[in-house]
PDB file of N, CA and C in Angstrom:
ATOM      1  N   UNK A   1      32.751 -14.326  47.470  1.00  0.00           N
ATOM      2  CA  UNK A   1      33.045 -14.724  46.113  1.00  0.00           C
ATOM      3  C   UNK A   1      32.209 -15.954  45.802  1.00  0.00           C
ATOM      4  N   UNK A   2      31.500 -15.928  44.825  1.00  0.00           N
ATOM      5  CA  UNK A   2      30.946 -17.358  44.212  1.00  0.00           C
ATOM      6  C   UNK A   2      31.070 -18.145  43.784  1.00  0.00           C
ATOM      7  N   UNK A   3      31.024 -19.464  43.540  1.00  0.00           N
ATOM      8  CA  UNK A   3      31.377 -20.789  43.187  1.00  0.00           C
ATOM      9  C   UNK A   3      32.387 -20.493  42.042  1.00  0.00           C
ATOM     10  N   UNK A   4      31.007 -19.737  40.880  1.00  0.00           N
ATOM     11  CA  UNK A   4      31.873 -19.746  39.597  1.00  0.00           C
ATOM     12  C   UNK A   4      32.690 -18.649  39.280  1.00  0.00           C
ATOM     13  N   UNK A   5      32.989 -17.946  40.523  1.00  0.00           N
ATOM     14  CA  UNK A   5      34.281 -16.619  40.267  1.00  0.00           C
ATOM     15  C   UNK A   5      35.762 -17.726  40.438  1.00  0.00           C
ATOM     16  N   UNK A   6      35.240 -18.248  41.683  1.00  0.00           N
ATOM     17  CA  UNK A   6      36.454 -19.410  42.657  1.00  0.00           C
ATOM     18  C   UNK A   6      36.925 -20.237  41.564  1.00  0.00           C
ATOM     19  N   UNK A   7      36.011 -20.680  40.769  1.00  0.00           N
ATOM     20  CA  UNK A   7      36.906 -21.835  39.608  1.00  0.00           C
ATOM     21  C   UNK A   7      37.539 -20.927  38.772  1.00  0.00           C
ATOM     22  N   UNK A   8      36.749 -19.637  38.134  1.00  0.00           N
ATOM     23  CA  UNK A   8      37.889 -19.263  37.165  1.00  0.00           C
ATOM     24  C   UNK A   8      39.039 -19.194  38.021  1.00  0.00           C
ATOM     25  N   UNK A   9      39.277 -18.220  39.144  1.00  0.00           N
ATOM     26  CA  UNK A   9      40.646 -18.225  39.502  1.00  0.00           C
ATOM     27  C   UNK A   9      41.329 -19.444  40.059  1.00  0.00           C
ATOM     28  N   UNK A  10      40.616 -20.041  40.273  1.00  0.00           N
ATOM     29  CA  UNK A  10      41.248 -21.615  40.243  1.00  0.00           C
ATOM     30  C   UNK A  10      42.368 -22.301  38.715  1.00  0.00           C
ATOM     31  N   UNK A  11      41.398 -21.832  37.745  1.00  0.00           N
ATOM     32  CA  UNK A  11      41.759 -22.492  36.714  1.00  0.00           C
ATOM     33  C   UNK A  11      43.435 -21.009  36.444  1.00  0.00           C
ATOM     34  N   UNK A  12      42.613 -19.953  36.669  1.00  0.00           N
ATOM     35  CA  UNK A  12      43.882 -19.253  36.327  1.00  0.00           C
ATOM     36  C   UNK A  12      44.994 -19.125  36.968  1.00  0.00           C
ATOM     37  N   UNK A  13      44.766 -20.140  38.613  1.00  0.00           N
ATOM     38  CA  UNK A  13      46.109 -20.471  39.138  1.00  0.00           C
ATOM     39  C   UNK A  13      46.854 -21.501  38.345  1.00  0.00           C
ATOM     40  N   UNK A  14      46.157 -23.030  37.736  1.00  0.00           N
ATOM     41  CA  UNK A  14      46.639 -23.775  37.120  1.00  0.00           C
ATOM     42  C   UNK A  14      47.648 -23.171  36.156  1.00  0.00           C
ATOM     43  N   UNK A  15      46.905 -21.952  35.090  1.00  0.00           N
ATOM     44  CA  UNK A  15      47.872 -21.842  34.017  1.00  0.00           C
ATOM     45  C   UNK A  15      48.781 -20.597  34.368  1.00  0.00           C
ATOM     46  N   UNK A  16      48.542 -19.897  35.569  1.00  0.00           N
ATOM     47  CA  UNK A  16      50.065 -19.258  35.984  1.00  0.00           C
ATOM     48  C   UNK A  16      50.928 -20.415  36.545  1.00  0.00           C
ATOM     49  N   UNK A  17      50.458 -21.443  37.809  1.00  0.00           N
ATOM     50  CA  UNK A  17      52.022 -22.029  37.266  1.00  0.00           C
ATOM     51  C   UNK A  17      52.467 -22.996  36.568  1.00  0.00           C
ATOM     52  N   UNK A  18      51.927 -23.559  35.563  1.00  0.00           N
ATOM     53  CA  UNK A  18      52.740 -23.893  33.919  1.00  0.00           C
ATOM     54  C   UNK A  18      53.426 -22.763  33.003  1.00  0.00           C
ATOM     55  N   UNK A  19      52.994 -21.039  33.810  1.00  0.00           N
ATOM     56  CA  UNK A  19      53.697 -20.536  32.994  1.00  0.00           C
ATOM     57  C   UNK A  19      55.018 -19.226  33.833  1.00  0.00           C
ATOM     58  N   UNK A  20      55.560 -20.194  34.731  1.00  0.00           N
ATOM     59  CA  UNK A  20      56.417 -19.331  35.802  1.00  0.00           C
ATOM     60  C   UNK A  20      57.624 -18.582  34.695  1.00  0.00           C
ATOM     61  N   UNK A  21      57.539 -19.663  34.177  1.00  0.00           N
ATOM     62  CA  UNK A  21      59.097 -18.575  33.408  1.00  0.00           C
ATOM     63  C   UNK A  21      58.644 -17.250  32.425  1.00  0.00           C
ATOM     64  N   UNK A  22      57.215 -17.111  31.850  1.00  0.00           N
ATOM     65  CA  UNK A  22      57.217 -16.208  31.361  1.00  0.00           C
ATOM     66  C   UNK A  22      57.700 -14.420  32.063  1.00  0.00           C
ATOM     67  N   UNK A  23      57.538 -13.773  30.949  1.00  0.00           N
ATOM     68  CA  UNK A  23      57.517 -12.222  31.747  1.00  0.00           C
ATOM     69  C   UNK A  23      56.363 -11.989  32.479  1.00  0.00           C
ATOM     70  N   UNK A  24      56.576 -11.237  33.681  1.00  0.00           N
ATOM     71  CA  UNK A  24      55.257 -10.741  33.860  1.00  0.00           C
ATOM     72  C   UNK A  24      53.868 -10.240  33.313  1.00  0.00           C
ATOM     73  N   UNK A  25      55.071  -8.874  32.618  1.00  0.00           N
ATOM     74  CA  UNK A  25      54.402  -8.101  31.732  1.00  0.00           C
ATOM     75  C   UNK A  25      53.344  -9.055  30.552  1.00  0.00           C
ATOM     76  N   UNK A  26      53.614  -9.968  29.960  1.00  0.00           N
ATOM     77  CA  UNK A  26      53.357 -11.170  29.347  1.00  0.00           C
ATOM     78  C   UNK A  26      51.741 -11.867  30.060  1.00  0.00           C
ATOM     79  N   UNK A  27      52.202 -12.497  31.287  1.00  0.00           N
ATOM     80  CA  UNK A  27      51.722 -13.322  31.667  1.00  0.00           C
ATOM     81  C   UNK A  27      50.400 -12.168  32.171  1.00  0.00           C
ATOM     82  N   UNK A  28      50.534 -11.207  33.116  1.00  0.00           N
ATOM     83  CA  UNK A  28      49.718 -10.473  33.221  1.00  0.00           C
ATOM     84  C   UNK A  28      48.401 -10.017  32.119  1.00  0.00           C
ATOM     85  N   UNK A  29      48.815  -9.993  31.020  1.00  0.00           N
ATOM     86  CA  UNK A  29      48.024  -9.335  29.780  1.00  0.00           C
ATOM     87  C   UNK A  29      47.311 -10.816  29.584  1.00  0.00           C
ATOM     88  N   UNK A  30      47.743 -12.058  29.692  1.00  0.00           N
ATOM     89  CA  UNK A  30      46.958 -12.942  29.422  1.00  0.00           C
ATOM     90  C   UNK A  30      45.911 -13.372  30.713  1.00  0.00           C
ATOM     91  N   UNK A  31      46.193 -12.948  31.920  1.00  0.00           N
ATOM     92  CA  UNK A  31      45.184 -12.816  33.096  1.00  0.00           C
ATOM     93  C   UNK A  31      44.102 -12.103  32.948  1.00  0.00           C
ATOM     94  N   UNK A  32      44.193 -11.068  32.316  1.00  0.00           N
ATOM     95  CA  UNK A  32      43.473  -9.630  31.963  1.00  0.00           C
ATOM     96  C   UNK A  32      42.685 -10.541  31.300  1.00  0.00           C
ATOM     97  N   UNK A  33      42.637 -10.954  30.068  1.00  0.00           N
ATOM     98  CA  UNK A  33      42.552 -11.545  28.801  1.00  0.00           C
ATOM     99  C   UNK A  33      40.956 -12.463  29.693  1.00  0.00           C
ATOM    100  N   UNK A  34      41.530 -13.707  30.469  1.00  0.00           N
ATOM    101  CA  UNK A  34      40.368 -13.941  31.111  1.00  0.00           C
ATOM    102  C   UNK A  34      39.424 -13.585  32.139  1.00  0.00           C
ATOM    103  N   UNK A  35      40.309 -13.086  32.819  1.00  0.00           N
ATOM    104  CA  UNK A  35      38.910 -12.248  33.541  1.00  0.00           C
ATOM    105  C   UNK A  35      37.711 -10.954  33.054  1.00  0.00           C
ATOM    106  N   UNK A  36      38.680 -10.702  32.511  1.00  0.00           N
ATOM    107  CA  UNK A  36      37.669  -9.728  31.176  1.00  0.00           C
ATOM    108  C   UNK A  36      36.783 -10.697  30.612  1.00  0.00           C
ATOM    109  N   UNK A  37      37.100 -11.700  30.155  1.00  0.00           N
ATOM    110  CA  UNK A  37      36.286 -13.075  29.331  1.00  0.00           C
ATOM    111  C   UNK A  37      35.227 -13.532  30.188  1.00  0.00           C
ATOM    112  N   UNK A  38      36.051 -13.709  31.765  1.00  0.00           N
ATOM    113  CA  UNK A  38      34.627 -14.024  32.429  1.00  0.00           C
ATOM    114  C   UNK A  38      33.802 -12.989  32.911  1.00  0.00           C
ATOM    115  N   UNK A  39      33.615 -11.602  32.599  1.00  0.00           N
ATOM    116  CA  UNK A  39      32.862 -10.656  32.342  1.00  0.00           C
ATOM    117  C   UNK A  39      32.870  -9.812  33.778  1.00  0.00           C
ATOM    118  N   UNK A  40      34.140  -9.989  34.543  1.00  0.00           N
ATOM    119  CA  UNK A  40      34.651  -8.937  35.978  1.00  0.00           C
ATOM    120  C   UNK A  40      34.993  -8.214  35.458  1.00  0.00           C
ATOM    121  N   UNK A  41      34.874  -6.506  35.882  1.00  0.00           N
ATOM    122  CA  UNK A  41      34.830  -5.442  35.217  1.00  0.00           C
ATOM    123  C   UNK A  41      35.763  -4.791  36.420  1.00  0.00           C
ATOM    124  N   UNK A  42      35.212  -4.847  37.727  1.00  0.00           N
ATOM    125  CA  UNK A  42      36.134  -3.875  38.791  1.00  0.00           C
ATOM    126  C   UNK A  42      37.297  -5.037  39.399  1.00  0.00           C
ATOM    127  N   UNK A  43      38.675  -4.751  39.088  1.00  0.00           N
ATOM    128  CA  UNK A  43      39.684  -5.761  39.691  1.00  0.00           C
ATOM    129  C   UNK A  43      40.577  -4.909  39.295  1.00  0.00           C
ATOM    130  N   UNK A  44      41.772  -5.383  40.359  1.00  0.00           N
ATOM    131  CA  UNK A  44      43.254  -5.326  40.405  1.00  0.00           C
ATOM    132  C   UNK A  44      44.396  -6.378  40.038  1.00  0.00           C
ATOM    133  N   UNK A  45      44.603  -6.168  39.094  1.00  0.00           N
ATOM    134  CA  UNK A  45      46.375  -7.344  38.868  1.00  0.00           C
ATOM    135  C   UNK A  45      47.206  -6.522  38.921  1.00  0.00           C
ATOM    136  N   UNK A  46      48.338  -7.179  40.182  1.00  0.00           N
ATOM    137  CA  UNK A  46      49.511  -6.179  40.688  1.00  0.00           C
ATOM    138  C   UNK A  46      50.611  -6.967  40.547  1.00  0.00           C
ATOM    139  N   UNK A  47      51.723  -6.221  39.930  1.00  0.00           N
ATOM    140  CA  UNK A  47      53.065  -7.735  39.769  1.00  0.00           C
ATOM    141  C   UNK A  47      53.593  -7.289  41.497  1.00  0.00           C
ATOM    142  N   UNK A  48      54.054  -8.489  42.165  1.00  0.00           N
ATOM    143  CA  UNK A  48      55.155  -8.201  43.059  1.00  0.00           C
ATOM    144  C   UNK A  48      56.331  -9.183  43.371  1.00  0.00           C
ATOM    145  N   UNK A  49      56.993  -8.663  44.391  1.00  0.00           N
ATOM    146  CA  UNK A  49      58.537  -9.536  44.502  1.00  0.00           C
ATOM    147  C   UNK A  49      57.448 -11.143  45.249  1.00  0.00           C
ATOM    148  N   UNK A  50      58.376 -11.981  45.294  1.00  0.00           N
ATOM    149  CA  UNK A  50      57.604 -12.701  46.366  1.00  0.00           C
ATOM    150  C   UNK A  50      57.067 -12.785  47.641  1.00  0.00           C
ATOM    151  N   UNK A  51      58.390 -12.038  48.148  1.00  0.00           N
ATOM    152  CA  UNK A  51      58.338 -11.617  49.915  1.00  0.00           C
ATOM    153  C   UNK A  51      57.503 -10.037  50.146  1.00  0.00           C
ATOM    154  N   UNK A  52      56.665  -9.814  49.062  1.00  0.00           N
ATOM    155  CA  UNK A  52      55.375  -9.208  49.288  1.00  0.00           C
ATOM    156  C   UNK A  52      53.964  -9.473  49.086  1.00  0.00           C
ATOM    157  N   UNK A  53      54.169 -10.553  49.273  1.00  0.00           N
ATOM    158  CA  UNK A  53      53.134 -11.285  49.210  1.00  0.00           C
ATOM    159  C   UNK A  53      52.638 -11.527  50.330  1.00  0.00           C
ATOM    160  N   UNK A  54      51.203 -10.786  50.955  1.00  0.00           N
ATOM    161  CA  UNK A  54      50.726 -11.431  52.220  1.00  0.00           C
ATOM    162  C   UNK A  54      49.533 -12.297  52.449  1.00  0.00           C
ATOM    163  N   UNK A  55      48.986 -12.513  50.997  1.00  0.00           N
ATOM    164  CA  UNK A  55      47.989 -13.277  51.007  1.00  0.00           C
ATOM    165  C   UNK A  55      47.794 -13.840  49.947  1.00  0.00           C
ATOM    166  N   UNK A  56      48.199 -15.356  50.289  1.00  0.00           N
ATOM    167  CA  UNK A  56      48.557 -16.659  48.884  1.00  0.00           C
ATOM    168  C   UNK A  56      46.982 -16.621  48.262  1.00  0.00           C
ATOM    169  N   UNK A  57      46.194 -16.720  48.650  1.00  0.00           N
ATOM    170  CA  UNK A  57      45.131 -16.500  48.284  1.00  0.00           C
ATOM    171  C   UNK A  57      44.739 -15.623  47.489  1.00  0.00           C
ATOM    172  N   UNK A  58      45.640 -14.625  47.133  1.00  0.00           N
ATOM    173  CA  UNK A  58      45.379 -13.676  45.853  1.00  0.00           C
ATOM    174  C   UNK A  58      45.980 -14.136  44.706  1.00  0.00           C
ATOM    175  N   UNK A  59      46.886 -14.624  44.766  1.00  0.00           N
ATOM    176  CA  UNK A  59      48.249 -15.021  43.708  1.00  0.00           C
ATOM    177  C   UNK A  59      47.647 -15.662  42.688  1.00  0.00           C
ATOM    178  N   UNK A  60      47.582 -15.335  41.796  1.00  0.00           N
ATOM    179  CA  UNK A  60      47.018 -16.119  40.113  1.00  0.00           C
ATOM    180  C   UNK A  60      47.743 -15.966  39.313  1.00  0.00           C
ATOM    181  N   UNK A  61      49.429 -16.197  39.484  1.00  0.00           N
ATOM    182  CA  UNK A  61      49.997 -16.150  38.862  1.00  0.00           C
ATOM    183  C   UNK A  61      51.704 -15.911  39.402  1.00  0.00           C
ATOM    184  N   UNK A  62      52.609 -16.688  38.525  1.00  0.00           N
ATOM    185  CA  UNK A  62      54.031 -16.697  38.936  1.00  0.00           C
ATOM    186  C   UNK A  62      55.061 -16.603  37.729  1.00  0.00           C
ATOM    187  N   UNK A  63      55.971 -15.461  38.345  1.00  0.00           N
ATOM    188  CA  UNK A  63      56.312 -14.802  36.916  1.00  0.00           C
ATOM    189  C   UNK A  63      57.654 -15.159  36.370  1.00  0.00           C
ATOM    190  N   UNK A  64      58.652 -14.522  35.905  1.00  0.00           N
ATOM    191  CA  UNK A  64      60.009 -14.029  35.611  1.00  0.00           C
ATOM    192  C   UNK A  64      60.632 -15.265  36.629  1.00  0.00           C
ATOM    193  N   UNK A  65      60.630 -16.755  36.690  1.00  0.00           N
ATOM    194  CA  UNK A  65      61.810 -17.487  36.710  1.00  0.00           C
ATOM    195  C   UNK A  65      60.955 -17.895  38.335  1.00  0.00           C
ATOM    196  N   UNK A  66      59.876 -17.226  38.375  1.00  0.00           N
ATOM    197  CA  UNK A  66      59.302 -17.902  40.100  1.00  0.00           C
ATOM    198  C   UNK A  66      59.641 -16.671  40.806  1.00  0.00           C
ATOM    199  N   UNK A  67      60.154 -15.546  40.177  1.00  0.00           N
ATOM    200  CA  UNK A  67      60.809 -14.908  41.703  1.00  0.00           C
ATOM    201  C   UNK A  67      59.945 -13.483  41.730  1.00  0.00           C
ATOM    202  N   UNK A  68      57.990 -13.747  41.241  1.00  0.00           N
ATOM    203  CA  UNK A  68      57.490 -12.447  40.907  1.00  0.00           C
ATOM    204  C   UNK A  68      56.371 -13.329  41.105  1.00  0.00           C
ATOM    205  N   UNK A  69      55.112 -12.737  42.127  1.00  0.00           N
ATOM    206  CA  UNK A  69      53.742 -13.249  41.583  1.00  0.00           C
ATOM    207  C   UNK A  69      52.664 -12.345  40.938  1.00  0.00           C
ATOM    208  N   UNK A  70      51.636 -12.308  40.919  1.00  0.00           N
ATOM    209  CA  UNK A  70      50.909 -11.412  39.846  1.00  0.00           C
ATOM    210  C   UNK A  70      49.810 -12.015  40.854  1.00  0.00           C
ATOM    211  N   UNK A  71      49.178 -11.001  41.820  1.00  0.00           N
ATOM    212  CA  UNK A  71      48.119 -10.758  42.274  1.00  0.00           C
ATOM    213  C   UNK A  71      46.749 -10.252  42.074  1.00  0.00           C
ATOM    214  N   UNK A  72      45.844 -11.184  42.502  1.00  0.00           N
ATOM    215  CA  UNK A  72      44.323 -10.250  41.948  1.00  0.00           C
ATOM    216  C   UNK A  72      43.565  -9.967  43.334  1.00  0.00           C
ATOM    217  N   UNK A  73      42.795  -8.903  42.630  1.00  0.00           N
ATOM    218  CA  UNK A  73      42.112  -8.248  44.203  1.00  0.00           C
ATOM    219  C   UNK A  73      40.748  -8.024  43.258  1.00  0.00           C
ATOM    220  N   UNK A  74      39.521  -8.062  43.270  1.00  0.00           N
ATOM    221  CA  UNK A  74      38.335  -7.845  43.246  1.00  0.00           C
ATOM    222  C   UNK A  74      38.001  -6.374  43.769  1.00  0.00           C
ATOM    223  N   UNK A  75      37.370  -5.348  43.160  1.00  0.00           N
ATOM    224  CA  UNK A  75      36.933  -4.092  43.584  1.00  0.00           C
ATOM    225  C   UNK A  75      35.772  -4.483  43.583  1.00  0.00           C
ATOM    226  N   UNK A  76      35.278  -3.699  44.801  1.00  0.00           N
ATOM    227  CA  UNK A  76      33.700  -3.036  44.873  1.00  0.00           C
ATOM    228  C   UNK A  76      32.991  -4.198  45.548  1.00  0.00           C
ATOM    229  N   UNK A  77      31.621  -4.452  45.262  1.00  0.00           N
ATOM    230  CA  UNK A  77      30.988  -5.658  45.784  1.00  0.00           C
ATOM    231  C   UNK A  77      30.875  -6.631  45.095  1.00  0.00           C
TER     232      UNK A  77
END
């Protein structure tokens, strides 16, 4: 991953958690929103419980009251 992939999801960890209490469903569509913006075309955003979470390092996002994160995964090369 490159410098300037690492800051967007940097920055889009900042504003998932200022926005833990939203809905997923919610918070997700506004993740979409920037990574589409920063012009990634092959990716995954997956909502899950917390205790499926095996790699903090995906998490860009925290949902429904803290008790949901919203994961990204990068497709392809």
């Amino acid at each position: 991953m490159n410098r300037w992939m690492a800051g967007v999801l940097l920055g889009l960890l900042a504003g998932g958690a200022a926005a833990a209490t939203k809905p997923c469903e919610e918070l997700k569509a506004e993740i979409e929103v920037k990574i589409q913006a920063a012009g990634v075309t092959s990716y995954t955003l997956e909502i899950v419980r917390n205790d499926e979470v095996t790699d903090p390092s995906m998490v860009v996002g925290s949902c429904d009251g803290g008790t949901k994160k919203i994961i990204y995964q990068k497709n392809g090369s």
